[in-house]
PDB file of N, CA and C in Angstrom:
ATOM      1  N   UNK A   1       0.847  -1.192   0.000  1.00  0.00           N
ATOM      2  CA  UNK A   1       0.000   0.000   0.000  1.00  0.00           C
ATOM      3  C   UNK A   1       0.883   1.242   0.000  1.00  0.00           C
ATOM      4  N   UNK A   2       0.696   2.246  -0.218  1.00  0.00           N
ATOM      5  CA  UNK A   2       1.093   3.130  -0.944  1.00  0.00           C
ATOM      6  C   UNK A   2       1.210   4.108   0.732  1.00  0.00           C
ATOM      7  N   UNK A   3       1.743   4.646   0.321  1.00  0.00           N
ATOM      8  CA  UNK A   3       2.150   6.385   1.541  1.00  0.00           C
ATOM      9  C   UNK A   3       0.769   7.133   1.547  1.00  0.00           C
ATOM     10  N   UNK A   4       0.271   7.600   0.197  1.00  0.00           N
ATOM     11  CA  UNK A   4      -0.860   8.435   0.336  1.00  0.00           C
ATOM     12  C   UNK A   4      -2.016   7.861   0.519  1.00  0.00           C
ATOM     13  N   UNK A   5      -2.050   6.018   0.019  1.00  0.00           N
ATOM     14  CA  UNK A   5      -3.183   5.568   0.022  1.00  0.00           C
ATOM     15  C   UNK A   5      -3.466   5.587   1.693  1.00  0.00           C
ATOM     16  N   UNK A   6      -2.713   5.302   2.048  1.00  0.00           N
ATOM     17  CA  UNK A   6      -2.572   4.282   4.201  1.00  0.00           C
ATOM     18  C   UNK A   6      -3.162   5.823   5.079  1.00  0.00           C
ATOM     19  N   UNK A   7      -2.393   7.109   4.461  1.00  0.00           N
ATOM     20  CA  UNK A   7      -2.492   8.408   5.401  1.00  0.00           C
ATOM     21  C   UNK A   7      -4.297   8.928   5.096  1.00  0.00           C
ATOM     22  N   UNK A   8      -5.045   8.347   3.757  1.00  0.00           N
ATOM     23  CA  UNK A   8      -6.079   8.529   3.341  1.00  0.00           C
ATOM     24  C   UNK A   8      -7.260   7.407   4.488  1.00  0.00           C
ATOM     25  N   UNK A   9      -6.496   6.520   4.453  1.00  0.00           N
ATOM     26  CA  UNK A   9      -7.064   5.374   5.328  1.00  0.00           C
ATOM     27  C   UNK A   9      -7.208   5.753   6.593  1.00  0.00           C
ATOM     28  N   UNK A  10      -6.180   6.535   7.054  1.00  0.00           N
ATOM     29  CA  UNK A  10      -5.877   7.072   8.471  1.00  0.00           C
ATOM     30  C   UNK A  10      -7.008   7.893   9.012  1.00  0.00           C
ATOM     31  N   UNK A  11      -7.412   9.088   7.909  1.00  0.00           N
ATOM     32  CA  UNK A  11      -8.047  10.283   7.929  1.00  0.00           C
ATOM     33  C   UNK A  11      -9.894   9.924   7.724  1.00  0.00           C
ATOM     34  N   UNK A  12      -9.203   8.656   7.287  1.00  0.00           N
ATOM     35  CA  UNK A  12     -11.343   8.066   7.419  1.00  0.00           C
ATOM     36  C   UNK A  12     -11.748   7.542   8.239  1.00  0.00           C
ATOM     37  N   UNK A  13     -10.525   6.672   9.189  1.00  0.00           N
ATOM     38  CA  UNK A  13     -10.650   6.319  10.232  1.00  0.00           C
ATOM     39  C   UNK A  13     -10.586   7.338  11.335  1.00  0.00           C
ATOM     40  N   UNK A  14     -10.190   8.245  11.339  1.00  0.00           N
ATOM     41  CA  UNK A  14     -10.052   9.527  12.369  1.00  0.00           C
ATOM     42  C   UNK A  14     -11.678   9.577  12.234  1.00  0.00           C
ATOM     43  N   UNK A  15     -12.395  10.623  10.494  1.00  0.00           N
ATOM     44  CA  UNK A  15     -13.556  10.971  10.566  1.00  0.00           C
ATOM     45  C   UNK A  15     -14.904  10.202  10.589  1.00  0.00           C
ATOM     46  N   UNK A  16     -14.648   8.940  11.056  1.00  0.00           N
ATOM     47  CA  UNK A  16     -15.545   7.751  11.324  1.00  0.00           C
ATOM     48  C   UNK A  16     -15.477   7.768  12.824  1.00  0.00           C
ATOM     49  N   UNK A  17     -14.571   8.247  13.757  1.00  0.00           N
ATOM     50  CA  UNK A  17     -14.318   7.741  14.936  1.00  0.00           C
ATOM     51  C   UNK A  17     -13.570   9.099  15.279  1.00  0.00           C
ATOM     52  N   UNK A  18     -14.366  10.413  15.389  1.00  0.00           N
ATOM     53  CA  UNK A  18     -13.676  12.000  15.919  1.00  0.00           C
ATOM     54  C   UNK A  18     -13.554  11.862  17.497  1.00  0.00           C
ATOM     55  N   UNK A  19     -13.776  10.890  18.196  1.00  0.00           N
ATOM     56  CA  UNK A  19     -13.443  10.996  19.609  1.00  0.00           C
ATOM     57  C   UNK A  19     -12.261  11.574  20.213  1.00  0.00           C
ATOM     58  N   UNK A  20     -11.063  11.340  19.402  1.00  0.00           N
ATOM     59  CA  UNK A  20      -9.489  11.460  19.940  1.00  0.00           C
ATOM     60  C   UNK A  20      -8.764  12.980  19.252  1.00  0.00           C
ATOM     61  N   UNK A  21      -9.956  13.685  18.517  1.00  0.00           N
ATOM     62  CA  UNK A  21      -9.427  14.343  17.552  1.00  0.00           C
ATOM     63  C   UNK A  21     -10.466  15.391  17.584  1.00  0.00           C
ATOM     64  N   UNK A  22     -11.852  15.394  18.522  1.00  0.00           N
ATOM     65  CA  UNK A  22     -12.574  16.369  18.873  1.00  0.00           C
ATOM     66  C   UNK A  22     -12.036  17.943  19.305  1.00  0.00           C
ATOM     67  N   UNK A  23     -11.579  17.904  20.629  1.00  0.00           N
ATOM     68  CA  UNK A  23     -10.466  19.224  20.698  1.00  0.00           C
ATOM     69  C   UNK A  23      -9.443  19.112  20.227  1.00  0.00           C
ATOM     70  N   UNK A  24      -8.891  19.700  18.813  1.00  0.00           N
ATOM     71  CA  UNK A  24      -7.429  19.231  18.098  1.00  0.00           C
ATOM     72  C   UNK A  24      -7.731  20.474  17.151  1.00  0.00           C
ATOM     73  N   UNK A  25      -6.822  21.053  17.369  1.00  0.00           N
ATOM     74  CA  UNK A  25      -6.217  22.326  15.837  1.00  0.00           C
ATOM     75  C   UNK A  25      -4.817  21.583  15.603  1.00  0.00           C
ATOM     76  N   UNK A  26      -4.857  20.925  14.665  1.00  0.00           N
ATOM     77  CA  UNK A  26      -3.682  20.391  14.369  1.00  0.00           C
ATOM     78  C   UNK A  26      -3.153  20.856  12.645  1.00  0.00           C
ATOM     79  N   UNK A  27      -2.241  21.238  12.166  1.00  0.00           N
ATOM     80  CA  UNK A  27      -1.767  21.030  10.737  1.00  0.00           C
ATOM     81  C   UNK A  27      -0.522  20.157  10.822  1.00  0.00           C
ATOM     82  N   UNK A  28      -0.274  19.063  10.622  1.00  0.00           N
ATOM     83  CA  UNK A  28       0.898  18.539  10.489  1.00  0.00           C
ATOM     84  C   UNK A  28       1.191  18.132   8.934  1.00  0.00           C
ATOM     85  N   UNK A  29       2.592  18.828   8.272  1.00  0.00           N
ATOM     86  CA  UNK A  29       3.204  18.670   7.062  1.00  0.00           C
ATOM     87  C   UNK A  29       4.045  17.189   7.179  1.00  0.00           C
ATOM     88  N   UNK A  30       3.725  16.297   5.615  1.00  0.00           N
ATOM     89  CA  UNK A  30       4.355  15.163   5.835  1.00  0.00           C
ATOM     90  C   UNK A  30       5.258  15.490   4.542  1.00  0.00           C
ATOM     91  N   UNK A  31       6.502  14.993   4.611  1.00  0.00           N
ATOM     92  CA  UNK A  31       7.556  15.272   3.573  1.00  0.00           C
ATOM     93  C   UNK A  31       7.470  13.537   2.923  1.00  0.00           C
ATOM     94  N   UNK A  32       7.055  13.411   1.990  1.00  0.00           N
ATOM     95  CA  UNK A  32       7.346  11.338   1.744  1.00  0.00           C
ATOM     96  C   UNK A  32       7.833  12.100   0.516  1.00  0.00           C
ATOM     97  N   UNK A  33       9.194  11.062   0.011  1.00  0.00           N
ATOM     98  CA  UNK A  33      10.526  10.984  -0.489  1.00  0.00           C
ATOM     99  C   UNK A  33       9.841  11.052  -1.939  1.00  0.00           C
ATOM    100  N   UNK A  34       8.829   9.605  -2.012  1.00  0.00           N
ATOM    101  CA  UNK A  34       8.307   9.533  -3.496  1.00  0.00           C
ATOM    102  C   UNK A  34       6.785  10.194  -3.933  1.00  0.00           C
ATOM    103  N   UNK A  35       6.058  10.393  -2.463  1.00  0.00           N
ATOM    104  CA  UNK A  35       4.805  11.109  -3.033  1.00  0.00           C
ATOM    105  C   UNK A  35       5.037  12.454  -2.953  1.00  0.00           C
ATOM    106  N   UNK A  36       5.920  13.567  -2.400  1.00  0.00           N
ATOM    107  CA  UNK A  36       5.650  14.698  -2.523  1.00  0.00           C
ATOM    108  C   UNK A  36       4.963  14.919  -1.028  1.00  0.00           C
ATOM    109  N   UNK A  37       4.520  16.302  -0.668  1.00  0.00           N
ATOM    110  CA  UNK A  37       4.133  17.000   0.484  1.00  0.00           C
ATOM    111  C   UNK A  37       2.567  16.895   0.412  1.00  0.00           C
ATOM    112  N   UNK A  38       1.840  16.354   1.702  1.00  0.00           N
ATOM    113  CA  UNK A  38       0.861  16.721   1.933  1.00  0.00           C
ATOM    114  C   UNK A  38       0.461  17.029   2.989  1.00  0.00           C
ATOM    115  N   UNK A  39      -0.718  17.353   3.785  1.00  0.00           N
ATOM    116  CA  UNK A  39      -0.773  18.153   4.882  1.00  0.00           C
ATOM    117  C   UNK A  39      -2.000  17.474   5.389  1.00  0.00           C
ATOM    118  N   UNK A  40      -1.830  16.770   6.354  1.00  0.00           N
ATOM    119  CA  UNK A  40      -3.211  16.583   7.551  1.00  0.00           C
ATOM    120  C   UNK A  40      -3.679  17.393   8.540  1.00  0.00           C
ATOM    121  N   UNK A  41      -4.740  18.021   7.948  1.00  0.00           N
ATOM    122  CA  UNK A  41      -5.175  19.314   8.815  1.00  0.00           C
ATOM    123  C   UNK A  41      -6.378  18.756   9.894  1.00  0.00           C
ATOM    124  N   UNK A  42      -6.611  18.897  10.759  1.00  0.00           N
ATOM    125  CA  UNK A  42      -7.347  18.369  12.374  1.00  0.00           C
ATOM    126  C   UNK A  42      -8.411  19.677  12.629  1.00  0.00           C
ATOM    127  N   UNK A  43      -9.260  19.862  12.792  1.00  0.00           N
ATOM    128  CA  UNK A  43      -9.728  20.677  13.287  1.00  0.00           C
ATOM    129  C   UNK A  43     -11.307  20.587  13.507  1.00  0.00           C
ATOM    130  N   UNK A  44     -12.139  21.111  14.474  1.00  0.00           N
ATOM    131  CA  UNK A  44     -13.335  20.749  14.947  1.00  0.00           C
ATOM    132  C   UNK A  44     -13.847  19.166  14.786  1.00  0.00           C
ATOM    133  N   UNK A  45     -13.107  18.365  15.419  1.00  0.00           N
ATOM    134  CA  UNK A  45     -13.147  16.465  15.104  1.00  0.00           C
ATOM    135  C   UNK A  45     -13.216  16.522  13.540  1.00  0.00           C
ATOM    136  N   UNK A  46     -12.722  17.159  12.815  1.00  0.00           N
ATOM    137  CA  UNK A  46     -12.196  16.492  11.445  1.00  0.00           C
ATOM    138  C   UNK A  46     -11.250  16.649  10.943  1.00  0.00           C
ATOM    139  N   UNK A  47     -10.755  15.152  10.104  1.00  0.00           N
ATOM    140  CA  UNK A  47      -9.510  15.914   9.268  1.00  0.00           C
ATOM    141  C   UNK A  47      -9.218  15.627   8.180  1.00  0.00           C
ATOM    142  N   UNK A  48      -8.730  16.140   7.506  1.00  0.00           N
ATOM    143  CA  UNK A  48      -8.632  16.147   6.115  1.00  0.00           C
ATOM    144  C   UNK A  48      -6.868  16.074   5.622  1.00  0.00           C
ATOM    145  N   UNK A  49      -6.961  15.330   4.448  1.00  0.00           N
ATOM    146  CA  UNK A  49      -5.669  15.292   3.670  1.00  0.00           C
ATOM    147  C   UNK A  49      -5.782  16.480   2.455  1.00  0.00           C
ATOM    148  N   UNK A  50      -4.502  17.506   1.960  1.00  0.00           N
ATOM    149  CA  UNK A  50      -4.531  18.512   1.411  1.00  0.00           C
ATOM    150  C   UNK A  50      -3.232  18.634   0.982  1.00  0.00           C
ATOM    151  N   UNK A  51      -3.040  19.716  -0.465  1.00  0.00           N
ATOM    152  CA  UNK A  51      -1.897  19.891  -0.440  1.00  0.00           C
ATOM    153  C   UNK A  51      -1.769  21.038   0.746  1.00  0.00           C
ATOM    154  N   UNK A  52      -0.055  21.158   0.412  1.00  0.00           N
ATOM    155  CA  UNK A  52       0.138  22.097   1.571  1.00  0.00           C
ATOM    156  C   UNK A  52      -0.376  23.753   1.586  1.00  0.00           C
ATOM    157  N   UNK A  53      -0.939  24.100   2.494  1.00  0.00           N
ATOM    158  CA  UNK A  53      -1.982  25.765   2.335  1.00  0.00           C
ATOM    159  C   UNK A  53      -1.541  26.433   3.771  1.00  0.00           C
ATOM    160  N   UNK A  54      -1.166  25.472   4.907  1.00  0.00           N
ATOM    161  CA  UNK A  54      -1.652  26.262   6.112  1.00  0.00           C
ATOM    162  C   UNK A  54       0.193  26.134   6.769  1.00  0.00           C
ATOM    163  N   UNK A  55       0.365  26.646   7.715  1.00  0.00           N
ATOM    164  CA  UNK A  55       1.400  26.889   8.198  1.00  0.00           C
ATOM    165  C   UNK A  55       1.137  25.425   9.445  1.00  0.00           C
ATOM    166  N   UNK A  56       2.646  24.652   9.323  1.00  0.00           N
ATOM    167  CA  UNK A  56       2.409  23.245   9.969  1.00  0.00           C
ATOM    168  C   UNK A  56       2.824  23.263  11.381  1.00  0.00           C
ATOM    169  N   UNK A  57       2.311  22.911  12.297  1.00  0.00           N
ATOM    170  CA  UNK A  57       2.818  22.620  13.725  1.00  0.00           C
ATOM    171  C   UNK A  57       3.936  21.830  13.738  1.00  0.00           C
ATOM    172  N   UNK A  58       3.995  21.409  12.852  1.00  0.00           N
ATOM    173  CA  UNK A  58       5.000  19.912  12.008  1.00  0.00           C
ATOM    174  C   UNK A  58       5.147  19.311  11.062  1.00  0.00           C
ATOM    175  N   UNK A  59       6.508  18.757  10.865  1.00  0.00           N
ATOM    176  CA  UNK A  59       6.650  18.681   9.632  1.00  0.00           C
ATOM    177  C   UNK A  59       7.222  17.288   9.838  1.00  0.00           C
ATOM    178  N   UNK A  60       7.218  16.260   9.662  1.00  0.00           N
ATOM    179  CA  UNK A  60       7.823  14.875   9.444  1.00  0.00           C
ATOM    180  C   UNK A  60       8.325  14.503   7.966  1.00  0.00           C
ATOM    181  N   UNK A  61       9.509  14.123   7.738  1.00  0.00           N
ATOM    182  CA  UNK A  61      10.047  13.996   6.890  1.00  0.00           C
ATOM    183  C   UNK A  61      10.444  12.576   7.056  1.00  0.00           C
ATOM    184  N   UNK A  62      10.398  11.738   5.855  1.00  0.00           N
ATOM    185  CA  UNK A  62       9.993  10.616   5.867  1.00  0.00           C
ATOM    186  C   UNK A  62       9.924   9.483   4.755  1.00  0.00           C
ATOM    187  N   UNK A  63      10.398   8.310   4.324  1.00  0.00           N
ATOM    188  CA  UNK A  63      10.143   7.486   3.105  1.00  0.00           C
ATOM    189  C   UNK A  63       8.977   7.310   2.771  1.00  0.00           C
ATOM    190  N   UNK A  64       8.186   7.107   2.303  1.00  0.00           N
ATOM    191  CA  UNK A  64       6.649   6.262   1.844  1.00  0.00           C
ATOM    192  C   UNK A  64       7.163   5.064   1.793  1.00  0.00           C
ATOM    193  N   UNK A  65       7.832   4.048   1.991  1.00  0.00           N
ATOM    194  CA  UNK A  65       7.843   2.481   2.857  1.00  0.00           C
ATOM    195  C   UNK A  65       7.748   2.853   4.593  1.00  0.00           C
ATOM    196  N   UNK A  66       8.993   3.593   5.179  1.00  0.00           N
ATOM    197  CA  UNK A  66       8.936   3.875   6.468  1.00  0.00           C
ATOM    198  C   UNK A  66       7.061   4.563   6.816  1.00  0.00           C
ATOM    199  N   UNK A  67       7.134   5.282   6.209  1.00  0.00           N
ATOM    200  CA  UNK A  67       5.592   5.835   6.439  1.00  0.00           C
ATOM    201  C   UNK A  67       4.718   4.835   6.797  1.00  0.00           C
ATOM    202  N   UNK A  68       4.481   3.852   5.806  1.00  0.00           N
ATOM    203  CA  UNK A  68       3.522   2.942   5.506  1.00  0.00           C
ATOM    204  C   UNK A  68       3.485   1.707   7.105  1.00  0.00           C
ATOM    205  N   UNK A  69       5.257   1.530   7.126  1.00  0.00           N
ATOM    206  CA  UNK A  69       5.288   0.774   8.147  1.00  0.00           C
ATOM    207  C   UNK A  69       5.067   1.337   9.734  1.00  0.00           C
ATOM    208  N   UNK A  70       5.216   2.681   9.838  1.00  0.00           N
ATOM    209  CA  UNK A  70       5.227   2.979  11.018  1.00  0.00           C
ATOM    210  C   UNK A  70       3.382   3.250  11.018  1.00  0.00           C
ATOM    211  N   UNK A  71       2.581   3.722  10.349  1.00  0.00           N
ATOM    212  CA  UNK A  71       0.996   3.463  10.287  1.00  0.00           C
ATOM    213  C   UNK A  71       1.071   2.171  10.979  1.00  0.00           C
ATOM    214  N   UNK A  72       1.192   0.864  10.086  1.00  0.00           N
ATOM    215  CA  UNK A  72       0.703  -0.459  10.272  1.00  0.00           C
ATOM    216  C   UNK A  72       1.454  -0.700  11.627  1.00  0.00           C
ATOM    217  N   UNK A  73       2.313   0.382  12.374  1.00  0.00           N
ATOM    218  CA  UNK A  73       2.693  -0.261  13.558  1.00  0.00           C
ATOM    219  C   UNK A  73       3.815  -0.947  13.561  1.00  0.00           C
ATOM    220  N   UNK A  74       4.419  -1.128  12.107  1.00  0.00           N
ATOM    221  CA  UNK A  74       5.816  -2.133  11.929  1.00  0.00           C
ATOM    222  C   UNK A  74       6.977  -1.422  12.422  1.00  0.00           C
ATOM    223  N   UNK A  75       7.033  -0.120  12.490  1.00  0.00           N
ATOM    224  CA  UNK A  75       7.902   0.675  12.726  1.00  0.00           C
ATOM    225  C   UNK A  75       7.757   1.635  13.615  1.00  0.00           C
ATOM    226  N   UNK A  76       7.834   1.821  15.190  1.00  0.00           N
ATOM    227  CA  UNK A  76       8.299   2.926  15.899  1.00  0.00           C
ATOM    228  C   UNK A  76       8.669   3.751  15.290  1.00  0.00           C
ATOM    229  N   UNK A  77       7.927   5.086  16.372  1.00  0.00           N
ATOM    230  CA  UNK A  77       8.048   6.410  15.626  1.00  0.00           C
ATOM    231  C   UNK A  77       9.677   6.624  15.860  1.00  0.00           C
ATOM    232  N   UNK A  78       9.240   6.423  17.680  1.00  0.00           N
ATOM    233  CA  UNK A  78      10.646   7.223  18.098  1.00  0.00           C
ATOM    234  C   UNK A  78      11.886   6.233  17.754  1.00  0.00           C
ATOM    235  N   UNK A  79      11.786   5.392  17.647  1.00  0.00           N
ATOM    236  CA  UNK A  79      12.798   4.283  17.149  1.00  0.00           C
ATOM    237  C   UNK A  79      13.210   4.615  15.932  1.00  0.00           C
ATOM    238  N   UNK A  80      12.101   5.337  14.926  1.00  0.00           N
ATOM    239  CA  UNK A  80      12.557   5.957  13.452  1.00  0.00           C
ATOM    240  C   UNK A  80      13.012   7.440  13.539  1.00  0.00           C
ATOM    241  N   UNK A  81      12.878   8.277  14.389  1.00  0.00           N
ATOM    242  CA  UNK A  81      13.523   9.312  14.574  1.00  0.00           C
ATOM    243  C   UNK A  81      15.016   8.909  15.443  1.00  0.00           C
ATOM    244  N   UNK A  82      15.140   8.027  16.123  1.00  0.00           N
ATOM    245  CA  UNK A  82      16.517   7.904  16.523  1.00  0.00           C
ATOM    246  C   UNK A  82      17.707   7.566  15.649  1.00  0.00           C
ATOM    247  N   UNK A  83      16.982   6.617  14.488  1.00  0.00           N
ATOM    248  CA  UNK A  83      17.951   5.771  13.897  1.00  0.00           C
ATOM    249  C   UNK A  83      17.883   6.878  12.477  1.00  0.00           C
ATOM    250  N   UNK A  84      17.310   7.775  12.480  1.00  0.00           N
ATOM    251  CA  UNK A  84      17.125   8.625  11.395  1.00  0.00           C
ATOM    252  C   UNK A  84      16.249   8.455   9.961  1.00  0.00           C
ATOM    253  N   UNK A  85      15.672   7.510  10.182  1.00  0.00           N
ATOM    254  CA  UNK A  85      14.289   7.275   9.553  1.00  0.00           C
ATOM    255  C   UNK A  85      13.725   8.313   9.249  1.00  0.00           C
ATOM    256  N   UNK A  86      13.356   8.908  10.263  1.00  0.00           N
ATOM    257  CA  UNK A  86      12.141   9.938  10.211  1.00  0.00           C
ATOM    258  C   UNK A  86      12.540  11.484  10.780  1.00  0.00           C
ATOM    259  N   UNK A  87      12.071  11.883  10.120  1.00  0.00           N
ATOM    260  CA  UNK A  87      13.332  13.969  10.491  1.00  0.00           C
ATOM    261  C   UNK A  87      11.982  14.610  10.886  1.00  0.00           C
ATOM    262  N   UNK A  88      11.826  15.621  12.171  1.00  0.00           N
ATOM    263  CA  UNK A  88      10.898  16.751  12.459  1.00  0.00           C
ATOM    264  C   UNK A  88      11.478  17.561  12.401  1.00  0.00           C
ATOM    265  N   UNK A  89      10.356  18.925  12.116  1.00  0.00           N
ATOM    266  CA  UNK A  89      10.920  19.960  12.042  1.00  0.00           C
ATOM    267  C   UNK A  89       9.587  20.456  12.624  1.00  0.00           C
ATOM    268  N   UNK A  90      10.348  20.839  14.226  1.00  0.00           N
ATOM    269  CA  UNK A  90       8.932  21.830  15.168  1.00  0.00           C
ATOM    270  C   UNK A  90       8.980  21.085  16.462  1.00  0.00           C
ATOM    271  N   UNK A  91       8.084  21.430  17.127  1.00  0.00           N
ATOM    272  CA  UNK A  91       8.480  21.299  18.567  1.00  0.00           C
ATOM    273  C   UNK A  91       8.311  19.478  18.901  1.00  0.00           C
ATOM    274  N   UNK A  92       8.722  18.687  19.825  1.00  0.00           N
ATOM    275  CA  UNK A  92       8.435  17.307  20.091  1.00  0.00           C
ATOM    276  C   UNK A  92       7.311  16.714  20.333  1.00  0.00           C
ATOM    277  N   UNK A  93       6.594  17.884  21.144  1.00  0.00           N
ATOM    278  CA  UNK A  93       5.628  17.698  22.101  1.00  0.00           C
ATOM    279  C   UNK A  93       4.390  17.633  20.635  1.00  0.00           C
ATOM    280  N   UNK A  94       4.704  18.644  19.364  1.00  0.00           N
ATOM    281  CA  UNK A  94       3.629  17.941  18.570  1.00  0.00           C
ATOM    282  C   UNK A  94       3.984  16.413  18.111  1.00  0.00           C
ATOM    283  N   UNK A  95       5.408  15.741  17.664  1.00  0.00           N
ATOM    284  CA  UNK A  95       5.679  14.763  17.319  1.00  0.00           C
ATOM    285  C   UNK A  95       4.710  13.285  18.075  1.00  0.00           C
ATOM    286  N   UNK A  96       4.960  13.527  19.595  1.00  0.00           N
ATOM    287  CA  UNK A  96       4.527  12.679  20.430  1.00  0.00           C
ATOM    288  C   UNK A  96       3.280  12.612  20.769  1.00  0.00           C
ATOM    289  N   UNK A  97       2.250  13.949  19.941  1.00  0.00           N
ATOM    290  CA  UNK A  97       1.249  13.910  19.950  1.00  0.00           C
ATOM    291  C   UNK A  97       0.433  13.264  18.596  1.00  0.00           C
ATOM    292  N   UNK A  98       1.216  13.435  17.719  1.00  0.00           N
ATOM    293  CA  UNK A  98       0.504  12.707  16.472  1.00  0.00           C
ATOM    294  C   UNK A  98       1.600  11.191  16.797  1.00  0.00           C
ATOM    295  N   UNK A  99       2.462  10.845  17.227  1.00  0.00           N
ATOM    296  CA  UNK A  99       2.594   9.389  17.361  1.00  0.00           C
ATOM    297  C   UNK A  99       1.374   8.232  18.438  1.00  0.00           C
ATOM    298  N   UNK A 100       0.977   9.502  19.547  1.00  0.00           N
ATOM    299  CA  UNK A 100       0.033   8.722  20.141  1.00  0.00           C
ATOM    300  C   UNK A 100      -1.350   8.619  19.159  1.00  0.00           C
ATOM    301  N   UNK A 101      -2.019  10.025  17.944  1.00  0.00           N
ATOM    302  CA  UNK A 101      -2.887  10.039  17.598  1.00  0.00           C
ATOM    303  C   UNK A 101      -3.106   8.637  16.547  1.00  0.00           C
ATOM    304  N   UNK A 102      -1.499   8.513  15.798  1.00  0.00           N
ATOM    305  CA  UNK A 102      -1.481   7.121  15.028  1.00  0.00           C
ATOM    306  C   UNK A 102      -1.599   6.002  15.539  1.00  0.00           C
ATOM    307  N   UNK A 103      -1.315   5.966  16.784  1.00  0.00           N
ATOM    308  CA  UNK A 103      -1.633   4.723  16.792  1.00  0.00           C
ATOM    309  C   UNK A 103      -3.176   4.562  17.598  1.00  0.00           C
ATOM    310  N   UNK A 104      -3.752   5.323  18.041  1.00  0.00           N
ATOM    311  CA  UNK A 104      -5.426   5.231  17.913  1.00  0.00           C
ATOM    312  C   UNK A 104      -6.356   5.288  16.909  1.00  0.00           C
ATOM    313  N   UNK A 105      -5.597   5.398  15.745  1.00  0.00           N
ATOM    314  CA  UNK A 105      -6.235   5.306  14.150  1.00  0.00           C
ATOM    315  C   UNK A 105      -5.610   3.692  13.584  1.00  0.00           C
ATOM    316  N   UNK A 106      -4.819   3.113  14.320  1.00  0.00           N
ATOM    317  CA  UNK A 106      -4.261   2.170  13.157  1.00  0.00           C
ATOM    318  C   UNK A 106      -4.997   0.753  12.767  1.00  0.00           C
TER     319      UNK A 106
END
């Protein structure tokens, strides 16, 4: 499965199930190597996939395999930011907040 297809999967499962994502202003920018930039924007329990428009709380930079695997759970976030998998750009405290939000979507 694909980087954009899995983050599309993610975002239907969020707006099927807004419990975890009700109070959330979130924009987080995803950098994937082979799809290009897109942006998961959070706001009033919904969220949506977009190109990039809004200014990001975060930015994860990232493969579309690593992507795919850290969704399905195959891959730790912080285990992929240690070993350099995965690059942020912005504060941690959003990182550790969309690593807990993924894995209540997965």
């Amino acid at each position: 499965m694909q980087a954009e297809q899995k983050m599309q999967e993610v975002v239907t499962k969020m707006n099927t199930n807004p419990e975890h994502i009700q109070d959330l202003t979130y924009t987080y920018e995803f950098r994937l190597t082979d799809s290009g930039v897109r942006q998961l924007h959070i706001e009033n329990g919904k969220a949506e996939l977009t190109e990039p428009t809004r200014e990001p709380k975060l930015v994860i930079e990232i493969s579309d395999e690593n992507f795919v695997k850290m969704a399905n759970d195959d891959l730790n976030p912080t285990t992929a930011y240690m070993t350099g998998k995965l690059k942020i750009k912005g504060e941690i405290g959003h990182a550790l907040k969309f690593s807990q939000l993924l894995k209540k979507y997965q």
